[in-house]
Protein backbone atom coordinates (compact mmCIF):
# COMPACT_ATOMS: atom_id res chain seq x y z
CA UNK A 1 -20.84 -40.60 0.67
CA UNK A 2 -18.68 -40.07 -2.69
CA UNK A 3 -17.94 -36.62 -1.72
CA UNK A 4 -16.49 -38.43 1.24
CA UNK A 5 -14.47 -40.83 -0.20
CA UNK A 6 -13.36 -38.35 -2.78
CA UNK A 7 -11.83 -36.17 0.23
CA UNK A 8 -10.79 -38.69 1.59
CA UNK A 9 -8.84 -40.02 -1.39
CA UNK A 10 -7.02 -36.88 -2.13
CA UNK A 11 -6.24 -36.81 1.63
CA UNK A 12 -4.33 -40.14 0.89
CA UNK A 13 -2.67 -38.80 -1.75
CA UNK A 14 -1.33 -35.95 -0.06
CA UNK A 15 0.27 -38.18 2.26
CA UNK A 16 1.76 -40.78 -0.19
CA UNK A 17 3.14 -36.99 -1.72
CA UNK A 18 4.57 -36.37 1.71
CA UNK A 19 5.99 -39.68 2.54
CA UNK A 20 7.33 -39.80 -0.75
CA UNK A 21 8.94 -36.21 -0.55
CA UNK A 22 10.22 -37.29 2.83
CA UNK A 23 11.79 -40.32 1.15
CA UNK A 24 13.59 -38.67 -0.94
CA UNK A 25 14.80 -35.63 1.26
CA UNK A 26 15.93 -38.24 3.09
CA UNK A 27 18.16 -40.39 0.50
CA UNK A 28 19.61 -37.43 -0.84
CA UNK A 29 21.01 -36.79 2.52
CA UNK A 30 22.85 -40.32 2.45
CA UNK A 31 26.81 -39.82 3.15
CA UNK A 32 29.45 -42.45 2.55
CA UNK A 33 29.92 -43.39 6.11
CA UNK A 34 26.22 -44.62 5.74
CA UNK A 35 27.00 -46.63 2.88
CA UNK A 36 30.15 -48.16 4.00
CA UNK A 37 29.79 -48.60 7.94
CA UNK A 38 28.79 -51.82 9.44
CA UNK A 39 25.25 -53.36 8.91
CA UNK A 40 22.55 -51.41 8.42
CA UNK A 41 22.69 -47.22 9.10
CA UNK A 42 20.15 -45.27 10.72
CA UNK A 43 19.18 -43.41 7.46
CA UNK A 44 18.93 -46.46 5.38
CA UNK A 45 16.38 -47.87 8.11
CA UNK A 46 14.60 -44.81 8.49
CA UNK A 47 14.51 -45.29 4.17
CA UNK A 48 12.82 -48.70 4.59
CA UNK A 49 10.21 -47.36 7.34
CA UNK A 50 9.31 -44.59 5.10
CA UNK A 51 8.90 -46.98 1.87
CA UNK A 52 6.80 -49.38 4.01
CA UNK A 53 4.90 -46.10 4.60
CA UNK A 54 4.15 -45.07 1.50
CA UNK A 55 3.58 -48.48 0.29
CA UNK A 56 0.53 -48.87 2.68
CA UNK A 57 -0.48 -45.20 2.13
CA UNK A 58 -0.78 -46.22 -2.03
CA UNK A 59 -2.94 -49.46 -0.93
CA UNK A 60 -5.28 -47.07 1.27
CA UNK A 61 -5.49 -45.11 -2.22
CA UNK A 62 -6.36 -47.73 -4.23
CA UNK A 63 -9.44 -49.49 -1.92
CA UNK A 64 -10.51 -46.07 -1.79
CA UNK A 65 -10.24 -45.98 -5.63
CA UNK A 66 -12.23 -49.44 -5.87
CA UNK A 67 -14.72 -47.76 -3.31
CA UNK A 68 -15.21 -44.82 -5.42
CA UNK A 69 -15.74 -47.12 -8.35
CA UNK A 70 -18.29 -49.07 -6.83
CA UNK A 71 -20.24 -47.09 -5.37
CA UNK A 72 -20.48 -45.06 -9.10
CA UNK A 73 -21.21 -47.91 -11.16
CA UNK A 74 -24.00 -48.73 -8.35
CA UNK A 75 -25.78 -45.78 -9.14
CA UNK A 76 -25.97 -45.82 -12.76
């Protein structure tokens, strides 16, 4: 079961690393017209879809962290 978890824990990292990579691929990419056109572009929403992303990806981390940490101080 820990060897598990601990797969499955680097497996969310990896993908917090990707959306995070992503992220910033994709701000880097920003022109002016999407800073100055009206309302909200299509890269800055795409930003805040890929933030919520990774924010849920880091919370998946961390109750697999707790998990992990449980389970250990369980056994001895």
């Amino acid at each position: 079961m820990t060897f598990f978890l601990a797969l499955l824990l680097v497996a969310a990292m990896l993908a917090v690393l990707f959306v995070l990579i992503k992220g910033l691929v994709n701000m880097a990419q920003t022109t002016s017209q999407d800073l100055e056109g009206e309302g909200p572009s299509d890269r800055s929403l795409r930003s805040q879809k890929l933030m919520q992303q990774r924010i849920l990806l880091q919370g998946v981390a961390i109750v697999i962290i707790a998990l992990l940490l449980l389970i250990l101080s369980a056994k001895g």
